[in-house]
Protein backbone atom coordinates (compact mmCIF):
# COMPACT_ATOMS: atom_id res chain seq x y z
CA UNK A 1 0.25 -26.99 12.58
CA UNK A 2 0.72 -24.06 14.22
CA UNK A 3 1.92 -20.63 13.21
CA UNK A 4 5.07 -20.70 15.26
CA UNK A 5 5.97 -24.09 13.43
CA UNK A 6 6.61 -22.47 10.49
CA UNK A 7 9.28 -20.55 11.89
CA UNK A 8 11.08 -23.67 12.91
CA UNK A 9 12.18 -24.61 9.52
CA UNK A 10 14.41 -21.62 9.68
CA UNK A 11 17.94 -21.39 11.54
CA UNK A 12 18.45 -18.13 13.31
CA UNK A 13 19.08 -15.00 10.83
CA UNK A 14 22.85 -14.59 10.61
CA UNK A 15 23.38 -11.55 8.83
CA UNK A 16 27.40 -12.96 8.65
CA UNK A 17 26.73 -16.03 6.19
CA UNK A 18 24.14 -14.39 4.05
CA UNK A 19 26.36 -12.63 1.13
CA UNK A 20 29.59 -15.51 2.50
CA UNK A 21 32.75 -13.86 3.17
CA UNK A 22 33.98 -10.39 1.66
CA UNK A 23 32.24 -7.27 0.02
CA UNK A 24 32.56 -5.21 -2.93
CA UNK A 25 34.47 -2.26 -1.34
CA UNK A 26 36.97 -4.89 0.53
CA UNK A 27 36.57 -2.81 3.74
CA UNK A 28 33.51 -5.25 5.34
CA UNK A 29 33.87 -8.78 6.50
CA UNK A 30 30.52 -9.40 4.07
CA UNK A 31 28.36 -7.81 1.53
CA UNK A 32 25.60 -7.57 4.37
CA UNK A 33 27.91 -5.50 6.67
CA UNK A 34 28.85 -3.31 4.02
CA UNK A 35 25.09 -2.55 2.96
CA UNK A 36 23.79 -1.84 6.35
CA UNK A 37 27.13 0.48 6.61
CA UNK A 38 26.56 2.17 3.03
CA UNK A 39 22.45 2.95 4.38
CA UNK A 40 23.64 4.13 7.73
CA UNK A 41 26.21 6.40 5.91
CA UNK A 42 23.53 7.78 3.69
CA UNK A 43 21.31 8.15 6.02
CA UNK A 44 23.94 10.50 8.35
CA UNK A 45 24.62 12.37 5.15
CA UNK A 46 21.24 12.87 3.61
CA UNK A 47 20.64 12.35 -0.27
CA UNK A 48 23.42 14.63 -1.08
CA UNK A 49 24.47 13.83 -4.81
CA UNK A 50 27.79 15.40 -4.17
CA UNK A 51 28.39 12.89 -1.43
CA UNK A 52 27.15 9.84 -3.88
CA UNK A 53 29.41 11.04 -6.28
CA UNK A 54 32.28 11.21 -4.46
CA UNK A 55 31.62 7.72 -2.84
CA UNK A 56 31.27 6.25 -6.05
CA UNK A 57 34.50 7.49 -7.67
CA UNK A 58 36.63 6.56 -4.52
CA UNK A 59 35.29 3.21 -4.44
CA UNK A 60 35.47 2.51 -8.31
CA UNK A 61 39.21 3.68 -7.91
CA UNK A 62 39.95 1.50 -5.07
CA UNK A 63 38.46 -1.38 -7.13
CA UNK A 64 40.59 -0.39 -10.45
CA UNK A 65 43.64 0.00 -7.98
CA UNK A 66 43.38 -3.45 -6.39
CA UNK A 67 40.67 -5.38 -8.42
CA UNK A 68 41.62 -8.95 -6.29
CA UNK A 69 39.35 -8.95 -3.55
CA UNK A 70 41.92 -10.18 -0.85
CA UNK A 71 44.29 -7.53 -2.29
CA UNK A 72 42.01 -4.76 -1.91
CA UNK A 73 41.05 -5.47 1.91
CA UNK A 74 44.91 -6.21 3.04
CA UNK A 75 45.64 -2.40 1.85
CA UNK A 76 42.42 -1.24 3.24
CA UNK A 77 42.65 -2.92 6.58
CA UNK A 78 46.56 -2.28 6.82
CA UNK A 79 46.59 1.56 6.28
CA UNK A 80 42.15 2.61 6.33
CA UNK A 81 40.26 4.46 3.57
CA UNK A 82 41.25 7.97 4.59
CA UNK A 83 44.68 7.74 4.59
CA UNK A 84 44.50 4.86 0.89
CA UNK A 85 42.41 7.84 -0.69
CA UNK A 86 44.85 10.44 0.37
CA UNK A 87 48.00 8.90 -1.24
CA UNK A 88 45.66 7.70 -4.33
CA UNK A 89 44.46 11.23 -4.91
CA UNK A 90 47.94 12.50 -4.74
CA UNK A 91 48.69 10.43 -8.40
CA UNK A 92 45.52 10.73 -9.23
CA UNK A 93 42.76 13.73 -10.57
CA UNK A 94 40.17 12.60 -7.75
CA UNK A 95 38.53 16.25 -7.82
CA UNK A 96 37.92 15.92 -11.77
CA UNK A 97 36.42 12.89 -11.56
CA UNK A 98 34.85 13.38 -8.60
CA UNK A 99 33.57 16.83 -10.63
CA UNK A 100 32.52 14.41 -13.88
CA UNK A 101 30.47 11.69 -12.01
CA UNK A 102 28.58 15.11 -10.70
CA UNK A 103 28.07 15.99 -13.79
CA UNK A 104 26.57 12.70 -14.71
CA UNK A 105 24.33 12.82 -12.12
CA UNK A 106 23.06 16.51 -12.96
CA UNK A 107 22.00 15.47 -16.52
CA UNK A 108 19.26 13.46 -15.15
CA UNK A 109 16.15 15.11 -16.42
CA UNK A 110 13.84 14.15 -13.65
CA UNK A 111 15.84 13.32 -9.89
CA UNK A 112 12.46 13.08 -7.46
CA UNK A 113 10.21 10.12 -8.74
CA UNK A 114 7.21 8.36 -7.55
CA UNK A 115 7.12 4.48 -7.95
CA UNK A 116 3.68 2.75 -7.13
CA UNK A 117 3.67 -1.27 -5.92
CA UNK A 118 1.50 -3.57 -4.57
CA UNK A 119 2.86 -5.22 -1.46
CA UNK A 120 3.70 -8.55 -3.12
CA UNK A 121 7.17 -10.70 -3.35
CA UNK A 122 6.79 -9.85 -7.10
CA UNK A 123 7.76 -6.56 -6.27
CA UNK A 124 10.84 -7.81 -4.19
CA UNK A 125 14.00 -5.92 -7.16
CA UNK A 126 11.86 -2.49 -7.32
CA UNK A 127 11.19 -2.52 -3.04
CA UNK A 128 14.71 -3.70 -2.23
CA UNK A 129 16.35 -1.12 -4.45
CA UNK A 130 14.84 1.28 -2.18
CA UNK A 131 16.45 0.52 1.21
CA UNK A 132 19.77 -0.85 -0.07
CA UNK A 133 20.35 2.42 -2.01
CA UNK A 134 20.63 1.17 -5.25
CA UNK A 135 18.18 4.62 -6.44
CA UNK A 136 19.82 7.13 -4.85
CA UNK A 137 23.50 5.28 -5.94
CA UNK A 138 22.24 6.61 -9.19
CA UNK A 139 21.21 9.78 -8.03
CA UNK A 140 17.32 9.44 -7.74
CA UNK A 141 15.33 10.11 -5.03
CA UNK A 142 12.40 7.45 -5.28
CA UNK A 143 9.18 7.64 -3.19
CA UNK A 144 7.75 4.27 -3.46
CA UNK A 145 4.21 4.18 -2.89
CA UNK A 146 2.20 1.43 -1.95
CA UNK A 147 -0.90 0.57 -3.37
CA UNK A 148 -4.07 -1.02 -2.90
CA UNK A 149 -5.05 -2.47 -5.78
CA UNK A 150 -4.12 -3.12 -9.94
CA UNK A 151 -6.98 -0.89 -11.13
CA UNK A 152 -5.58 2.00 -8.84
CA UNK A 153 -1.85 1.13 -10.68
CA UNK A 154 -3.39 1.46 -13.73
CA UNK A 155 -5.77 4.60 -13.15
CA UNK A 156 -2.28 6.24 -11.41
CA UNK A 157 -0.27 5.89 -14.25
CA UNK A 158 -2.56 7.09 -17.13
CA UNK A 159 -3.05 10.01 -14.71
CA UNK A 160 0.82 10.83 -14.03
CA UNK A 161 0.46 10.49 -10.54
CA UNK A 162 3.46 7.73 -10.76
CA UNK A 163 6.32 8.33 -12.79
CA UNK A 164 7.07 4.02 -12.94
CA UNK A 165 5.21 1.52 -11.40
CA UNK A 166 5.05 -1.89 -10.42
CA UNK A 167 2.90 -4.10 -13.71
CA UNK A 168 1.23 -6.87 -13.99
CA UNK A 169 3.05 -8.06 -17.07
CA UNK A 170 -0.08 -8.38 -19.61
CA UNK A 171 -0.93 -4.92 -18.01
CA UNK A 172 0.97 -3.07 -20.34
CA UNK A 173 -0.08 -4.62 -23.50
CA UNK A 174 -3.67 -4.51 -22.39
CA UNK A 175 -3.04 -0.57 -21.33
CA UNK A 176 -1.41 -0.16 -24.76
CA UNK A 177 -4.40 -1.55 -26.72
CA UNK A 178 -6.80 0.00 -25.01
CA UNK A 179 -8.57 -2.72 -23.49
CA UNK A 180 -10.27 -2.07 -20.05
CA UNK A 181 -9.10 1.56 -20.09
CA UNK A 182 -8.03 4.34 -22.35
CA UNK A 183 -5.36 3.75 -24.51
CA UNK A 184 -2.16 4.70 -22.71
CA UNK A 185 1.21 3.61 -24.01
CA UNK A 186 2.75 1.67 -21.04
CA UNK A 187 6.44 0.24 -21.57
CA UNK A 188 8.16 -3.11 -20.05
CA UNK A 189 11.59 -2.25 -19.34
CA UNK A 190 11.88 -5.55 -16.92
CA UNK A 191 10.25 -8.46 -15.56
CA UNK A 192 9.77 -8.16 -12.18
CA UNK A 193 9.76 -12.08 -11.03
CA UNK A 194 9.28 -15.03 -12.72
CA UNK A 195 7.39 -18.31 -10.88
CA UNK A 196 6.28 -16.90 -7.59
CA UNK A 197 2.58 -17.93 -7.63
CA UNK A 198 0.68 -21.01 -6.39
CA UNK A 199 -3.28 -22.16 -6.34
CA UNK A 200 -3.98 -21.68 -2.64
CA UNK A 201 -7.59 -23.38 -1.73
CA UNK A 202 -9.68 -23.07 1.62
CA UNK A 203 -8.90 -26.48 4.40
CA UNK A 204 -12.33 -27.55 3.25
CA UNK A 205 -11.03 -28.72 0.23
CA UNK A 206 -8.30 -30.86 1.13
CA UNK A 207 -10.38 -34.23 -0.10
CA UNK A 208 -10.79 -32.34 -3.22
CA UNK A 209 -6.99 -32.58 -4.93
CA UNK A 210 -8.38 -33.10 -8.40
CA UNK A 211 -9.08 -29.55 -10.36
CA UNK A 212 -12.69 -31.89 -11.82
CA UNK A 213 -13.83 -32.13 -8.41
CA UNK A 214 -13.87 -27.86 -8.54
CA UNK A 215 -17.40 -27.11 -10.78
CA UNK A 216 -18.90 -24.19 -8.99
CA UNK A 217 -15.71 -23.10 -7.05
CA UNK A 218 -15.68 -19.70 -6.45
CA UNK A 219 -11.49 -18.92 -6.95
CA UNK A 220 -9.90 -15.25 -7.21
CA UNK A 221 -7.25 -13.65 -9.13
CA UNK A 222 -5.81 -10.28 -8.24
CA UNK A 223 -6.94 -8.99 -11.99
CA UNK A 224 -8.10 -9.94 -15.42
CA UNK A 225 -5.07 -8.74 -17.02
CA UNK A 226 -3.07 -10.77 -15.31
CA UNK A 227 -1.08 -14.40 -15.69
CA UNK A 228 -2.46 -15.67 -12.59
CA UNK A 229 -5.77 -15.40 -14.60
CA UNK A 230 -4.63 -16.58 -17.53
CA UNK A 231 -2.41 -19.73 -16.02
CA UNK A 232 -5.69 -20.78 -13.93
CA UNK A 233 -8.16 -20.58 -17.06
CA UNK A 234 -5.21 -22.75 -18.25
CA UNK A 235 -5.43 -24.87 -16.05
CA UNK A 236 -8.95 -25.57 -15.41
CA UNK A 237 -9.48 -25.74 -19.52
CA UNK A 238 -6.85 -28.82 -19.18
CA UNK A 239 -8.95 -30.41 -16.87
CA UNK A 240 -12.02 -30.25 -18.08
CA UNK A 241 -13.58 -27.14 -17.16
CA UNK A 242 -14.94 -24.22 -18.65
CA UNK A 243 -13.60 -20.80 -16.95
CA UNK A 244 -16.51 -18.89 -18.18
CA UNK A 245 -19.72 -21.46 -17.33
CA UNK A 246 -18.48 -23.82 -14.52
CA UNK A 247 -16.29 -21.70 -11.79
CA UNK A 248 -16.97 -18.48 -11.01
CA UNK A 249 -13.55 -16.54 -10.95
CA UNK A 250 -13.77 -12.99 -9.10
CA UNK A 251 -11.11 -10.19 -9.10
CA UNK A 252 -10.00 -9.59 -5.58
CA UNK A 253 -7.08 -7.48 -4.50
CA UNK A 254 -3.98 -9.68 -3.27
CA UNK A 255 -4.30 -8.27 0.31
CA UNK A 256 -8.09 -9.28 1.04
CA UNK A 257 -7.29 -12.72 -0.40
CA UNK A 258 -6.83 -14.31 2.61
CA UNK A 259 -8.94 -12.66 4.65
CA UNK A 260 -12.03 -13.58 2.11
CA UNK A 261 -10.22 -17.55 2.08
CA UNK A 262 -11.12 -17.60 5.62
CA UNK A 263 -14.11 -15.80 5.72
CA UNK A 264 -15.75 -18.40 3.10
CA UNK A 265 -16.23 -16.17 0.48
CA UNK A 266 -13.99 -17.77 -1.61
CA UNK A 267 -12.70 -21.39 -2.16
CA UNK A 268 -9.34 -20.51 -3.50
CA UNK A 269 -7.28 -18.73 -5.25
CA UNK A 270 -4.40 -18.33 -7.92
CA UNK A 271 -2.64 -15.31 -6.50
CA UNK A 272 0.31 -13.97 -5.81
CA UNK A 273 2.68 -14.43 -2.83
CA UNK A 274 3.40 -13.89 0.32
CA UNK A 275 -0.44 -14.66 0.51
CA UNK A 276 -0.54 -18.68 -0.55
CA UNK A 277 2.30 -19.01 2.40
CA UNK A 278 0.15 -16.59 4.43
CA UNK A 279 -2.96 -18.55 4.07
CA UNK A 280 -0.64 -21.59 5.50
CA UNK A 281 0.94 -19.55 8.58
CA UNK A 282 -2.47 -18.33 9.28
CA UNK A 283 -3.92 -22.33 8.80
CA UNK A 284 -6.78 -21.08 6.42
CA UNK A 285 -5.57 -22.54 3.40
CA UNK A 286 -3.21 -25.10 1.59
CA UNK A 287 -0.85 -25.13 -1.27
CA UNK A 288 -2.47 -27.21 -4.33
CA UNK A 289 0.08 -26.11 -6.37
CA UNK A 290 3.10 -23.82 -7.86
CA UNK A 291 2.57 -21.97 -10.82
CA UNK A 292 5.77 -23.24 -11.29
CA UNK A 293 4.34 -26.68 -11.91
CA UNK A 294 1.86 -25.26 -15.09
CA UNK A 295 4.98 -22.95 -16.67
CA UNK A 296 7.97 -23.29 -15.09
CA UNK A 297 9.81 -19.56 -15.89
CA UNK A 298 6.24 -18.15 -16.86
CA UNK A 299 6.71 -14.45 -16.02
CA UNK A 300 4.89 -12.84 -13.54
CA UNK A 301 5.12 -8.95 -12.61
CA UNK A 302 6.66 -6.28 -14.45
CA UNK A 303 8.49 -2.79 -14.02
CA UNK A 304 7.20 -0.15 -16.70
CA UNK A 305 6.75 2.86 -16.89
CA UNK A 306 4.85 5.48 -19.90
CA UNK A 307 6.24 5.74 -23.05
CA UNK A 308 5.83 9.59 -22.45
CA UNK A 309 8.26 9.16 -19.59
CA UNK A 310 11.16 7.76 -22.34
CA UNK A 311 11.10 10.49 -24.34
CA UNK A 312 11.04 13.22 -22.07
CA UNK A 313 13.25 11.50 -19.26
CA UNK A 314 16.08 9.10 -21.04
CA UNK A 315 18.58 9.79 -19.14
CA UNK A 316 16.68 9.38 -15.68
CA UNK A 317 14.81 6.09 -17.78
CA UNK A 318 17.86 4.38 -17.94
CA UNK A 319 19.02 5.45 -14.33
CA UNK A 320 16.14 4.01 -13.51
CA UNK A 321 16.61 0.67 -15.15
CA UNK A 322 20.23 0.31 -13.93
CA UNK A 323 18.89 0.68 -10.39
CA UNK A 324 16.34 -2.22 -10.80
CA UNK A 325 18.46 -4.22 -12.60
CA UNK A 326 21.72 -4.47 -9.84
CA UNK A 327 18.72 -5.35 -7.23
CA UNK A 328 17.42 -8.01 -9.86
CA UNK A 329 21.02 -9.76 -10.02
CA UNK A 330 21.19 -9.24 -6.69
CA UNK A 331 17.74 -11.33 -6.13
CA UNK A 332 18.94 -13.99 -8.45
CA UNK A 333 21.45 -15.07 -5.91
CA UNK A 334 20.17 -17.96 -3.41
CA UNK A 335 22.31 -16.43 -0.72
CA UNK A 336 20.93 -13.37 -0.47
CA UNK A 337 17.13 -14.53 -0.20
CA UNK A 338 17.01 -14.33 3.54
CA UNK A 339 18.90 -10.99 3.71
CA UNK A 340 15.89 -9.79 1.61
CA UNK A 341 13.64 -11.40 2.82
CA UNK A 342 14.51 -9.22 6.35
CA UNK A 343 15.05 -5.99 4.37
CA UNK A 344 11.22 -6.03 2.16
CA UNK A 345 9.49 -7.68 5.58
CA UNK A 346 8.50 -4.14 7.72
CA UNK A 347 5.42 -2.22 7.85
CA UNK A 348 6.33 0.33 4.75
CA UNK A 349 6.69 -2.56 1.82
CA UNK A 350 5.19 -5.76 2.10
CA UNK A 351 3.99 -5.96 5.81
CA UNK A 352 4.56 -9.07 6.33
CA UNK A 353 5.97 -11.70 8.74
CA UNK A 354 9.67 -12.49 8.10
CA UNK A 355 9.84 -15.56 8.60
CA UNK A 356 6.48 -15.91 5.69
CA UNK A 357 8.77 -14.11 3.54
CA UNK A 358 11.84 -15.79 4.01
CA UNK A 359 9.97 -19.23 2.97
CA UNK A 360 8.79 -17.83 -0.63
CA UNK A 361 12.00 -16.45 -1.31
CA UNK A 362 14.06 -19.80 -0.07
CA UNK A 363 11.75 -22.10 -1.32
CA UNK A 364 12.00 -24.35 1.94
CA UNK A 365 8.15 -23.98 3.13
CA UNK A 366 5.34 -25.35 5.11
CA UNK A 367 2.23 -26.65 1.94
CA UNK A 368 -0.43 -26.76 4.44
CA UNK A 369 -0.66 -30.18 4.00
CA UNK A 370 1.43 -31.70 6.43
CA UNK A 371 4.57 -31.61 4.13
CA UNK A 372 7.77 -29.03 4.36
CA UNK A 373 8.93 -28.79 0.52
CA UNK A 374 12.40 -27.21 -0.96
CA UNK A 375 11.87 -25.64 -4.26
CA UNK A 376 14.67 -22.97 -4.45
CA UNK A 377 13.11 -21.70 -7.88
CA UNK A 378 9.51 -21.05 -5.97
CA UNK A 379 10.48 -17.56 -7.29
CA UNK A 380 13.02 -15.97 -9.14
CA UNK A 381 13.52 -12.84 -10.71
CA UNK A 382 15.20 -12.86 -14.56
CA UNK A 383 14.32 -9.44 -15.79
CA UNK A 384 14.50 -10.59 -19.98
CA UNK A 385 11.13 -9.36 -20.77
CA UNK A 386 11.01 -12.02 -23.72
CA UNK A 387 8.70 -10.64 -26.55
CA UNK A 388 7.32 -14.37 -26.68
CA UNK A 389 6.02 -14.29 -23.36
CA UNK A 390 4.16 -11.12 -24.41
CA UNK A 391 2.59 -13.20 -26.91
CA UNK A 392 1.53 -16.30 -25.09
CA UNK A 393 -0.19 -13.70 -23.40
CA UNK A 394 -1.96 -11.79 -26.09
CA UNK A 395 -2.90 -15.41 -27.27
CA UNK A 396 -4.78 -15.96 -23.96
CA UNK A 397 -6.19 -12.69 -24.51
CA UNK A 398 -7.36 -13.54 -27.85
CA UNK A 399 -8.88 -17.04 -26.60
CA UNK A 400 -10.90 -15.63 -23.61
CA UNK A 401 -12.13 -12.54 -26.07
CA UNK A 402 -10.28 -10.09 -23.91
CA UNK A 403 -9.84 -8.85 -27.58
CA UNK A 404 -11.24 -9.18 -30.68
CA UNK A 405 -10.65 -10.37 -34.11
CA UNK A 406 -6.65 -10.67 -35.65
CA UNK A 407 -3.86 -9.46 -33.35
CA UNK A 408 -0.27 -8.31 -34.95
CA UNK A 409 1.54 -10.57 -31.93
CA UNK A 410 4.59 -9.29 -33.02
CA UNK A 411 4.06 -5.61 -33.55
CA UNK A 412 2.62 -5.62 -29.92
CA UNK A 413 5.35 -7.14 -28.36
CA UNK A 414 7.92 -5.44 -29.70
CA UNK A 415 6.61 -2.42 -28.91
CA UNK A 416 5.59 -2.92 -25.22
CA UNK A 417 8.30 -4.97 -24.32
CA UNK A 418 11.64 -3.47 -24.14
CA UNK A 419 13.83 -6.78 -24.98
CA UNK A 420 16.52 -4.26 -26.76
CA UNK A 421 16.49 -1.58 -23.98
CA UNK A 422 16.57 -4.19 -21.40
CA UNK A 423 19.69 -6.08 -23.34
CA UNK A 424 21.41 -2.92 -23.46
CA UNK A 425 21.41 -1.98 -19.96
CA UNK A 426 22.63 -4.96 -18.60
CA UNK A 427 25.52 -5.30 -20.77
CA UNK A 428 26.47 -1.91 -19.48
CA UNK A 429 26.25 -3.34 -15.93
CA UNK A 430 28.37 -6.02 -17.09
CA UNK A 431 25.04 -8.85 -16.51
CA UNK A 432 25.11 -11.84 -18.99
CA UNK A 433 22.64 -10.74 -21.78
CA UNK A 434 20.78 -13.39 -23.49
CA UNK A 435 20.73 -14.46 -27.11
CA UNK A 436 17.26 -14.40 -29.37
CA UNK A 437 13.93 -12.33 -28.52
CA UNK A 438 11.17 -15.13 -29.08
CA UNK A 439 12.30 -18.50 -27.28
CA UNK A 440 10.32 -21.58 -27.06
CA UNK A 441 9.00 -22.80 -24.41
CA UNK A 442 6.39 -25.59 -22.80
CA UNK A 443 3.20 -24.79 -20.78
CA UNK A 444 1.41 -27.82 -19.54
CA UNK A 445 3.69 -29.75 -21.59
CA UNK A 446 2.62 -28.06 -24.81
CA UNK A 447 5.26 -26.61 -26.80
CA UNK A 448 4.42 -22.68 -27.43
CA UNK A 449 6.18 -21.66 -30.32
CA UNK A 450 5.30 -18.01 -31.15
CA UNK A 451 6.12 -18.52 -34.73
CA UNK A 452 2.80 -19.78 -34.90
CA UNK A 453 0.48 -17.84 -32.22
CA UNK A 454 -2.53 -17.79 -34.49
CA UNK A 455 -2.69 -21.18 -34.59
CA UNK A 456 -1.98 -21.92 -31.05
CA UNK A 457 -4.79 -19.74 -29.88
CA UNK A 458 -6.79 -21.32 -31.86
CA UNK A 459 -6.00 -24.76 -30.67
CA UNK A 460 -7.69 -25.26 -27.51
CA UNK A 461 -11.00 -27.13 -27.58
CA UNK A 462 -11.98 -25.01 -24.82
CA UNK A 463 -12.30 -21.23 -25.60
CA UNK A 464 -14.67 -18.31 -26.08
CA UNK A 465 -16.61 -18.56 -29.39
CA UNK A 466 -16.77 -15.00 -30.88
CA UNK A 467 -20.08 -14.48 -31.00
């Protein structure tokens, strides 16, 4: 198959249908319109907060005025924003409130930030918040920097040089206890993405389906603190093999992963995408699986940031979060995928063909094999950092003697991962919040139930023996 059939799954782009019909502000004939509007108008104005301010008041008015949707662009289209402002602000204290929402704005401790990310779908609600505005709509001024590797995340953060980064979800917890750096205090305000990974492995293998056919594979993962290496120990222990003794796993950054695929350094790899799909478009590599299949909901990536940051920043922390969280509910929505999938695409985030993209984010994609598949939940992105999922993973830690002796699960997860703080802010933005803080769920078919996360880690006939 050939790299341009991949593109042939797709209908043409049509920024019209993507959002359906109607926008938030009532003055666009779709959502899509009225972003590309709202970034060429900042854009022409600058970052001026005063400007922000004063959009966000007039719009919120407008909204309170006429909150049906059909209402609102009748009396926009019939009489035009100038003159509907200019009769509202004659009933109404515009000026003050336009003067308060400043105000607002000005107690933000910290305005100019530096976020760092690795160019990976994972990253798709902290990249996309960037050019739709959704940072500087609450006054911050983010300079996203992209970066080549998780060790140079981690070494950037316990050095300052980012105010909030991109995680890998265990990063945090392995950051807070000190293992495989200094102890740093690194917070979880959301998960990034949940699914979104796959076990990619070189043409060559295509006769070898079955994970006991893999003894002596050489297969990479973009870290050790990571889920993709603790789902593929996972699943290699299930079938047979030991992680440690009969594979070699090496850590390779997720940008060389195809590159060393086709060079033959590797036979596969659990990793993140847009690089299983790439490995397809480029016809290097096929699809065994989604990581989807081994946990389906497992998180992923994470958005953190120090717990330094908290206390001397709260009021830019939780500007922060409210950014990142509209853009999560905005990735949620199946409609907007391919809109997204166009706006993270160029050179400055992910780098990426569109069209490579668009299939991880729609779940309608080429496996490599032959086959076109629809899996709409490929990825997702439910930011609940659930405290169980942080400890599944110190369990995983615990079994593959990332650390040693008894771990408090619950102390740990509490503290890293910000399930109240995370609860909070999206009630404020009016999201649905979720009940509980330690759900059950099923990976592999077994039942984790955190309750009982001594036990479970000890329950797996395949694991390191302390020695």
């Amino acid at each position: 198959m050939s790299p341009v059939n991949n593109e042939s799954i797709y209908k043409p782009y049509d920024p019209a249908s993507a959002l359906g019909p109607g926008c938030s502000c009532g003055q666009h004939h779709d959502q899509a319109s009225h972003n590309a509007a709202d970034i060429r108008a900042q854009q022409a104005r600058g970052t001026n907060p005063d400007t922000l301010s004063q959009d966000f008041v007039e719009a919120t008015l407008i909204k309170a005025l006429f909150p049906q949707e059909s209402v609102r662009r009748k009396f926009l289209r019939a009489v035009g924003s100038a003159t509907a402002m200019s009769a509202i602000s004659s009933l109404l204290p515009i000026g003050q409130l336009q003067a308060m929402a400043q105000e607002k704005k000005g107690s933000l401790e910290k305005t100019d930030l530096k976020i760092g990310f690795i160019a990976i779908t994972c990253a798709t609600p902290l990249i996309m918040a960037d050019p739709l505005g959704f940072y500087k709509k609450e006054g911050l001024n983010v300079q996203l920097n992209k970066t080549a590797g998780w060790a140079l995340i981690r070494d950037k953060m316990i050095n300052k040089e980012h105010d909030a980064s991109h995680f890998l979800s265990p990063m945090p917890l392995a950051m807070s206890m000190g293992l495989g750096s200094t102890n740093s205090q690194m917070r979880v305000a959301t998960i990034q993405n949940v699914n979104g990974q796959a076990i990619t492995l070189a043409n060559k293998h295509k006769d070898k389906r079955d994970p006991k056919q893999w003894k002596g594979f050489k297969l990479a993962v973009p870290f050790e603190y990571s889920m993709h290496n603790f789902l593929l120990r996972y699943y290699l222990a299930e079938n047979g093999l030991n992680p440690d003794t009969d594979v070699q796993i090496r850590v390779t950054p997720p940008p060389e992963m195809v590159a060393n695929l086709r060079a033959g350094n590797i036979d596969g790899f659990l990793g993140p995408d847009p690089f299983n799909q790439r490995a397809v478009y480029d016809e290097v590599g096929f699809i065994h699986i989604l990581s989807k299949e081994l946990w389906d909901g497992h998180p992923c990536c994470a958005f953190g940031v120090s717990e330094d940051f908290i206390k001397q920043n709260p009021n830019t922390f939780a500007a922060l979060y409210r950014a990142v969280l509209t853009a999560a509910a905005m990735a949620r929505e199946s409609k907007n995928r391919e809109l997204i999938a166009k706006v993270i695409a160029p050179t400055a985030y992910l780098n990426q063909p569109e069209t490579v993209i668009a299939q991880v984010l729609t779940g309608k994609f080429a496996d490599g094999l032959g086959g076109i598949k629809n899996v709409p939940d490929r990825a997702d992105f439910d930011p609940v950092p659930w405290q169980s999922m942080a400890v599944w993973m110190l369990t995983q830690m615990q079994r593959w003697g990332y650390v040693k002796g008894d771990v408090d699960y619950k102390k740990i997860a509490e503290q890293v991962f910000l399930l109240t703080d995370a609860k909070k802010r999206m009630k404020e933005l009016d999201q649905k919040v979720p009940d509980g803080a330690y759900k059950k769920f099923k990976v592999m078919g077994k039942e984790f139930d955190p309750a009982k996360a001594k036990e479970y880690a000890n329950s797996f006939a395949i694991r390191k023996v302390p020695s």
